[in-house]
N, C-alpha and C. Protein backbone atom coordinates (compact mmCIF):
# COMPACT_ATOMS: atom_id res chain seq x y z
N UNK A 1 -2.97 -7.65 15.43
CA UNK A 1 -3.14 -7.47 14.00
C UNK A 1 -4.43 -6.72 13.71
N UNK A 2 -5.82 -7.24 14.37
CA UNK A 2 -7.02 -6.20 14.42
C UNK A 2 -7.97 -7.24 13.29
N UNK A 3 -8.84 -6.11 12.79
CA UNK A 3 -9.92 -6.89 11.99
C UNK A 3 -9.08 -7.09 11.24
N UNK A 4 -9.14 -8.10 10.29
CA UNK A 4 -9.05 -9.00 8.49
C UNK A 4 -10.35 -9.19 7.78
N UNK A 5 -10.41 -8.48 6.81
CA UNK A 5 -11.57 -8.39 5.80
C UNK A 5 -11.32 -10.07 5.41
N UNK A 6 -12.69 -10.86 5.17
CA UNK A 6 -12.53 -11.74 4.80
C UNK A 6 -13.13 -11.80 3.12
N UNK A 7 -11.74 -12.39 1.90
CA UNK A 7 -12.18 -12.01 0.69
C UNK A 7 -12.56 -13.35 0.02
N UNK A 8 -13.15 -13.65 -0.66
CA UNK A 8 -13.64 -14.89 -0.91
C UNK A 8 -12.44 -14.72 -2.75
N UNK A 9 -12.25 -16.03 -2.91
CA UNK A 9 -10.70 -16.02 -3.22
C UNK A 9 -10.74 -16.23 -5.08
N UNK A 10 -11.59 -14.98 -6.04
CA UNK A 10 -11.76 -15.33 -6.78
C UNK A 10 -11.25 -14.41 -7.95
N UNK A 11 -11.09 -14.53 -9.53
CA UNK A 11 -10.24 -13.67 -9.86
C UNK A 11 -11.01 -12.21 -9.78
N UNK A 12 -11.74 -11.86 -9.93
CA UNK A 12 -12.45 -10.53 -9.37
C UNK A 12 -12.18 -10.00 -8.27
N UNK A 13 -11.60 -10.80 -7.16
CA UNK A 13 -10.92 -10.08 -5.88
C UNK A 13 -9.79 -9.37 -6.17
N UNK A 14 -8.96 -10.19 -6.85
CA UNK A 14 -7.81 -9.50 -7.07
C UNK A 14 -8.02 -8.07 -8.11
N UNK A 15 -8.75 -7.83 -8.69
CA UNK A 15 -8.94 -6.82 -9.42
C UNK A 15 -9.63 -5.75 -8.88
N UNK A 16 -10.62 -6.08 -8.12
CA UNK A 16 -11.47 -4.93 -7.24
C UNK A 16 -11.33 -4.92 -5.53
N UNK A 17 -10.30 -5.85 -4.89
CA UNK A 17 -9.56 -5.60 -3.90
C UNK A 17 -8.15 -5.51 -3.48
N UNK A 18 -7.46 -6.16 -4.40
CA UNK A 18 -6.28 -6.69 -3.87
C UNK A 18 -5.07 -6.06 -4.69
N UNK A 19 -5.71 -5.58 -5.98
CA UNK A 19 -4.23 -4.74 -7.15
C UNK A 19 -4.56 -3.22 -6.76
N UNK A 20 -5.80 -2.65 -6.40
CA UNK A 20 -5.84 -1.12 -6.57
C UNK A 20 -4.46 -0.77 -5.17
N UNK A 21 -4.33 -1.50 -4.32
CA UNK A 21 -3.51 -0.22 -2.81
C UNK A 21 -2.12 -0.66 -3.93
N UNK A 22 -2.17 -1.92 -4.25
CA UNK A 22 -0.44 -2.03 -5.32
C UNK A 22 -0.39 -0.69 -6.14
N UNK A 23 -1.46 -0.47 -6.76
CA UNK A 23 -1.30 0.80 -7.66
C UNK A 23 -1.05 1.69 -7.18
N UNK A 24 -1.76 1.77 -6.42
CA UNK A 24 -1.33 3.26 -5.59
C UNK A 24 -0.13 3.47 -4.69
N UNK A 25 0.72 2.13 -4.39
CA UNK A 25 2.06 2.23 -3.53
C UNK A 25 2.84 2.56 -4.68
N UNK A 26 2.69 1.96 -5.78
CA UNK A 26 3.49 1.91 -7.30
C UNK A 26 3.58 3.29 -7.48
N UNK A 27 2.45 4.44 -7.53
CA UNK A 27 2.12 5.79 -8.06
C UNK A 27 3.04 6.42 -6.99
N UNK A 28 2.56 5.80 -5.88
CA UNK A 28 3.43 6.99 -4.33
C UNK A 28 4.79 6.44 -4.82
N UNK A 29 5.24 5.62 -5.18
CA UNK A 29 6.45 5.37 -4.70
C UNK A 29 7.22 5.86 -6.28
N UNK A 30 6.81 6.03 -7.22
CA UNK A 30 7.26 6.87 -8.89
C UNK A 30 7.52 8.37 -8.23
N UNK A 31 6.27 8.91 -7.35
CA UNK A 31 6.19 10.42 -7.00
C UNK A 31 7.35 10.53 -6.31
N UNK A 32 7.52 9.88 -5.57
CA UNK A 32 8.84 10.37 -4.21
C UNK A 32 10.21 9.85 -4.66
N UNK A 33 10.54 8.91 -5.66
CA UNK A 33 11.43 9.43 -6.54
C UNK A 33 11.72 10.56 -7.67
N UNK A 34 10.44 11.23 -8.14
CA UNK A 34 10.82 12.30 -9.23
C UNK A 34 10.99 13.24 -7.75
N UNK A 35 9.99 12.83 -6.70
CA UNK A 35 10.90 14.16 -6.15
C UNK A 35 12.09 14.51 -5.18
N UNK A 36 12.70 13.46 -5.20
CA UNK A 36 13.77 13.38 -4.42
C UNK A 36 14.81 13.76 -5.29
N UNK A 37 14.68 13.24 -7.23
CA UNK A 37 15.75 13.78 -8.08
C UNK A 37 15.19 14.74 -8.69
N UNK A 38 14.06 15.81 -8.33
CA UNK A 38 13.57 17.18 -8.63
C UNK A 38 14.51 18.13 -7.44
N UNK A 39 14.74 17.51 -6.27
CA UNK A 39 15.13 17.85 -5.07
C UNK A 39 16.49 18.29 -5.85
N UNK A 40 17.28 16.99 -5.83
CA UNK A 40 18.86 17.14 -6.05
C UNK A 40 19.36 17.92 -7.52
N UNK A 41 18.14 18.01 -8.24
CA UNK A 41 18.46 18.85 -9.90
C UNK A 41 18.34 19.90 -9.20
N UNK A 42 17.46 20.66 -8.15
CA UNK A 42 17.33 21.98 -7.84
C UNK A 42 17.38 21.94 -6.76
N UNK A 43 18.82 21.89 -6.17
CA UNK A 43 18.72 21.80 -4.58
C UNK A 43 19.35 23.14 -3.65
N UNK A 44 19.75 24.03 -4.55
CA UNK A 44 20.25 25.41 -4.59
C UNK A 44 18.83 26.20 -4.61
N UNK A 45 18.14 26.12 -5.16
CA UNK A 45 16.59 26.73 -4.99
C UNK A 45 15.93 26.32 -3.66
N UNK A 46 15.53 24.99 -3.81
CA UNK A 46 15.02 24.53 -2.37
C UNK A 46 15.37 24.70 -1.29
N UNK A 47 16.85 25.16 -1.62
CA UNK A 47 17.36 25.30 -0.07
C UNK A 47 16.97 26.70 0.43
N UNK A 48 17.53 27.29 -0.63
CA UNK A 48 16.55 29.15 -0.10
C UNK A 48 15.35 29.45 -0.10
N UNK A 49 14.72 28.38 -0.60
CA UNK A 49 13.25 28.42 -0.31
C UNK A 49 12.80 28.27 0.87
N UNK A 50 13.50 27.22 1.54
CA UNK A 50 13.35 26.36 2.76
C UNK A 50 13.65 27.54 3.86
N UNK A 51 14.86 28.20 3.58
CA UNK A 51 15.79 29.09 4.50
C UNK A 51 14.69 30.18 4.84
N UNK A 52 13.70 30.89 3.78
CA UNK A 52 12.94 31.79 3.86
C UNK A 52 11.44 31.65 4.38
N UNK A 53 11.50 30.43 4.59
CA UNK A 53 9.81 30.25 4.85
C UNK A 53 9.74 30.38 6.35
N UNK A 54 8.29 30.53 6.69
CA UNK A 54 8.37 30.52 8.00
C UNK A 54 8.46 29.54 9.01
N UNK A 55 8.62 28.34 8.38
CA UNK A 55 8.34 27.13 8.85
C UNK A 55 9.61 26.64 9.63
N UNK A 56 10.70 27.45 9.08
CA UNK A 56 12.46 26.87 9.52
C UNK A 56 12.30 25.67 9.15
N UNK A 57 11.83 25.02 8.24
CA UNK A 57 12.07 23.58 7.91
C UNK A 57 13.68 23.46 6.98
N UNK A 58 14.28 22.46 8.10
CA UNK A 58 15.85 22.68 7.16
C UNK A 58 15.73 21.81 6.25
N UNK A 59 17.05 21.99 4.83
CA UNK A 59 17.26 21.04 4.24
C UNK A 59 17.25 19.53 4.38
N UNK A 60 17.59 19.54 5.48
CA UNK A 60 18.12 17.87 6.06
C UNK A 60 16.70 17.65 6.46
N UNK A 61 15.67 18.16 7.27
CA UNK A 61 14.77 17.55 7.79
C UNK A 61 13.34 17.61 6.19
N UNK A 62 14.14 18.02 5.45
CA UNK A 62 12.72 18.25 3.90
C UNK A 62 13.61 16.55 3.07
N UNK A 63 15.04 16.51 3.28
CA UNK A 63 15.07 15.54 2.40
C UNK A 63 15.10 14.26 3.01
N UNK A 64 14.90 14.30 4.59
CA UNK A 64 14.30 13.08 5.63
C UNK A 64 12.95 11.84 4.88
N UNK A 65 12.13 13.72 5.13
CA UNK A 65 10.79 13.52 4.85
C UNK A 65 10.46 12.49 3.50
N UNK A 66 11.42 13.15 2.29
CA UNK A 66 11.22 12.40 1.33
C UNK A 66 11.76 11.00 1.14
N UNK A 67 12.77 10.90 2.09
CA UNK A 67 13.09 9.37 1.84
C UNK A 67 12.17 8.93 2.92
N UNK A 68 11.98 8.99 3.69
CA UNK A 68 10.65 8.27 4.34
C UNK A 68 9.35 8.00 3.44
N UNK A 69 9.16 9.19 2.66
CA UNK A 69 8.15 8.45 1.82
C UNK A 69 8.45 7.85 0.49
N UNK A 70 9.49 7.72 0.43
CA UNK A 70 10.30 6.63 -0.98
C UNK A 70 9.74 4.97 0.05
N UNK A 71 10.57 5.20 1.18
CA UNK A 71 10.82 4.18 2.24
C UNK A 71 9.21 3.55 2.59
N UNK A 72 8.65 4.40 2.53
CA UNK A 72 7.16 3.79 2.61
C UNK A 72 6.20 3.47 1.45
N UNK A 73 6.80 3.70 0.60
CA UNK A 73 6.12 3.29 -0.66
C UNK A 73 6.92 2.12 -1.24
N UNK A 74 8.48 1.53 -0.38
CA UNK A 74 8.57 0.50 -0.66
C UNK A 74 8.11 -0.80 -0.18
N UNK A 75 7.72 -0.36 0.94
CA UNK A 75 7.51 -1.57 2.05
C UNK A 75 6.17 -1.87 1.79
N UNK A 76 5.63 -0.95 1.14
CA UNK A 76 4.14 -0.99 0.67
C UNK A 76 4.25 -1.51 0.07
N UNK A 77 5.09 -1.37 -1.44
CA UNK A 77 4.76 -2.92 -2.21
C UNK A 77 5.20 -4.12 -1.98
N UNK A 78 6.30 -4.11 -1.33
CA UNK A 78 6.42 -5.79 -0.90
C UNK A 78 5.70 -6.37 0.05
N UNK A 79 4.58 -5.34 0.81
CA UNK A 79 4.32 -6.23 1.73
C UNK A 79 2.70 -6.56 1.22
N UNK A 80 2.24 -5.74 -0.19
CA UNK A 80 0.99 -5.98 -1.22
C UNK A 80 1.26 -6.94 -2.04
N UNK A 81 2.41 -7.22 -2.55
CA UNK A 81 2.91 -8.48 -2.59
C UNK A 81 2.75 -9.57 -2.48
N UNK A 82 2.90 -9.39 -0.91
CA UNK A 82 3.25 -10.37 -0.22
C UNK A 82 1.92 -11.34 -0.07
N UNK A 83 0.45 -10.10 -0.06
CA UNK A 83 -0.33 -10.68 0.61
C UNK A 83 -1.09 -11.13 -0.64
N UNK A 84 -0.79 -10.90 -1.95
CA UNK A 84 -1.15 -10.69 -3.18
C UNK A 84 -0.87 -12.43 -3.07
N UNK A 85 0.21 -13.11 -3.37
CA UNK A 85 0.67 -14.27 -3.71
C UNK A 85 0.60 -14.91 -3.05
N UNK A 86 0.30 -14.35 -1.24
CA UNK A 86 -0.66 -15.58 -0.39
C UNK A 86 -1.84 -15.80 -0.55
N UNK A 87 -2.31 -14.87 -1.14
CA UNK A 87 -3.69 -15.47 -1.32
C UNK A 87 -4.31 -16.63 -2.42
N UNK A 88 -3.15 -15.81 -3.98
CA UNK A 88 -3.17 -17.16 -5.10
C UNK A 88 -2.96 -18.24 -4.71
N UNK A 89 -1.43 -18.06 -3.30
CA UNK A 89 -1.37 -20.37 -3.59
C UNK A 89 -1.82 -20.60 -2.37
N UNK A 90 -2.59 -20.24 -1.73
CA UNK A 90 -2.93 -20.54 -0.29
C UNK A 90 -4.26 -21.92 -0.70
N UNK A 91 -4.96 -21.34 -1.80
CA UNK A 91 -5.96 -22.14 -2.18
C UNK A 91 -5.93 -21.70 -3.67
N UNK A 92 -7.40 -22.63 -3.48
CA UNK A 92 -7.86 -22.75 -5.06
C UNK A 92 -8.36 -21.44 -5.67
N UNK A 93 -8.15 -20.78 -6.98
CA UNK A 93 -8.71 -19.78 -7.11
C UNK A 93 -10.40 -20.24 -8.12
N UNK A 94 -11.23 -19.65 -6.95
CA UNK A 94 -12.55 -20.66 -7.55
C UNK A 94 -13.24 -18.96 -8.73
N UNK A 95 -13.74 -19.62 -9.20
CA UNK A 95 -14.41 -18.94 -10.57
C UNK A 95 -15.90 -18.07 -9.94
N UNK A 96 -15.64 -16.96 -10.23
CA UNK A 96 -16.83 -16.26 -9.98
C UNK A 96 -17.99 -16.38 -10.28
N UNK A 97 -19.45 -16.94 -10.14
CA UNK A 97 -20.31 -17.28 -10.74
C UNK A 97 -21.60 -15.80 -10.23
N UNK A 98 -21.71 -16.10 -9.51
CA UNK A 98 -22.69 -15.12 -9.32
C UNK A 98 -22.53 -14.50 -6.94
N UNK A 99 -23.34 -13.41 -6.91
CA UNK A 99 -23.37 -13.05 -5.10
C UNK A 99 -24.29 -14.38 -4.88
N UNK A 100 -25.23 -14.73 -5.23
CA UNK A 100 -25.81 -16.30 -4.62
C UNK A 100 -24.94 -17.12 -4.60
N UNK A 101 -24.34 -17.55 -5.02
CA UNK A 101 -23.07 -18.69 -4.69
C UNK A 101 -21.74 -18.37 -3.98
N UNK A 102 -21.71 -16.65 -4.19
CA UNK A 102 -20.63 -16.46 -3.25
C UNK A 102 -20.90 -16.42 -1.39
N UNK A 103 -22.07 -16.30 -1.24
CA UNK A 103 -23.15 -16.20 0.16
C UNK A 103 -23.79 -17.58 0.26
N UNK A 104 -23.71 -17.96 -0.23
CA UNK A 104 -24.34 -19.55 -0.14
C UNK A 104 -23.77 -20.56 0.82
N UNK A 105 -24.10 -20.62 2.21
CA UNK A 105 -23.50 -21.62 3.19
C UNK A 105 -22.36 -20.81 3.38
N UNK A 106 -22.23 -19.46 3.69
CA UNK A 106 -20.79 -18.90 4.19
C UNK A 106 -21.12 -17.88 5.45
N UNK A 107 -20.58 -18.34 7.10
CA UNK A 107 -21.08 -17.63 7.89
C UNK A 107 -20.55 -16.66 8.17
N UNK A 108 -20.98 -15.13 7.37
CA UNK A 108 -20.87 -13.93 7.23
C UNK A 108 -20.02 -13.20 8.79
N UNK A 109 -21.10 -13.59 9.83
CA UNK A 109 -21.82 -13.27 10.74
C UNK A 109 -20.60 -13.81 12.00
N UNK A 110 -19.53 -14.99 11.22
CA UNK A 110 -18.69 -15.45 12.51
C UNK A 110 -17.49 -14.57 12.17
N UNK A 111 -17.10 -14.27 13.53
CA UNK A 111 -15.61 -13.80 14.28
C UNK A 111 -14.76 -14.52 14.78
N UNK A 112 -13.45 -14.90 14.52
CA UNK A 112 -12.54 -15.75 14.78
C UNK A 112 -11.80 -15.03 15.20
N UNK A 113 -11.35 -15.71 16.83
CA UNK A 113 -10.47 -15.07 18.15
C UNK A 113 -9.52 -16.36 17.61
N UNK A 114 -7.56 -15.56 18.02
CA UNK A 114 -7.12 -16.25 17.92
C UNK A 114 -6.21 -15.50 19.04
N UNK A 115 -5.56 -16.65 19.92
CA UNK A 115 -4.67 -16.18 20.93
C UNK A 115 -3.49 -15.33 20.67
N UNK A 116 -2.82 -14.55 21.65
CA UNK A 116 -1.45 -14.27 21.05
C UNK A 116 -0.43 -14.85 21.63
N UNK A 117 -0.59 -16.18 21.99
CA UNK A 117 0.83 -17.11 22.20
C UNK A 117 -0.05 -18.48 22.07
C-alpha cells in the first residue's frame, strides 16, 4: 500500500484534504463524458482528422483512450468515497481548536510497520 498520510480527523480535514481530489475526479470525469459525446456528435470529422495526422492514431484506439479516462474518473470517485466515509464513522469527528492541540501528545515522528499476512 506504501506511505498513508496521517490526518487528524477534524471538519477542516475534510475540506482542505479529503473533498479537493473528489473535485477534481468529479471535473475529470464531466470532461471525458462531453468528450466522448463531442466524439460521437462529430465522429465523421475526427475520424479524418485521425486518418491524416501523423500519429496513425486509429479511431478505435482515440475512443479506447477516452473510455479509459471516463473509467478512471469513475473509480476515482468511488474509491474518494470510499475513503471519505471511512474516515467520518471510523471515529469521532473532534472540533478543530487550534495547531497546539492538534500536536499536543501526538507522535509525529512514529512509523507503523504492518505485515503482509
Amino acid at each position: 500500500m506504501g506511505c498513508w498520510p496521517t490526518i487528524y480527523n477534524t471538519a477542516l480535514a475534510y475540506v482542505l484534504v479529503l473533498t479537493p481530489p473528489l473535485g477534481l475526479a468529479l471535473i475529470a470525469s464531466v470532461y471525458s463524458v462531453l468528450c466522448i459525446v463531442g466524439l460521437k456528435r462529430n465522429y465523421v470529422g475526427v475520424k479524418e482528422i485521425l486518418s491524416i495526422s501523423q500519429d496513425k492514431v486509429t479511431p478505435g484506439q482515440y475512443i479506447r483512450l477516452l473510455c479509459l479516462a471516463g473509467t478512471q474518473g469513475l473509480f476515482h470517485i468511488s474509491t474518494q468515497l470510499y475513503v471519505i466515509i471511512t474516515y467520518a464513522t471510523q471515529g469521532h469527528v473532534e472540533p478543530w481548536v487550534s495547531w497546539k492541540k492538534t500536536h499536543h501528545s501526538m507522535s509525529w515522528s512514529h512509523v507503523s510497520f504492518f505485515g503482509a499476512y
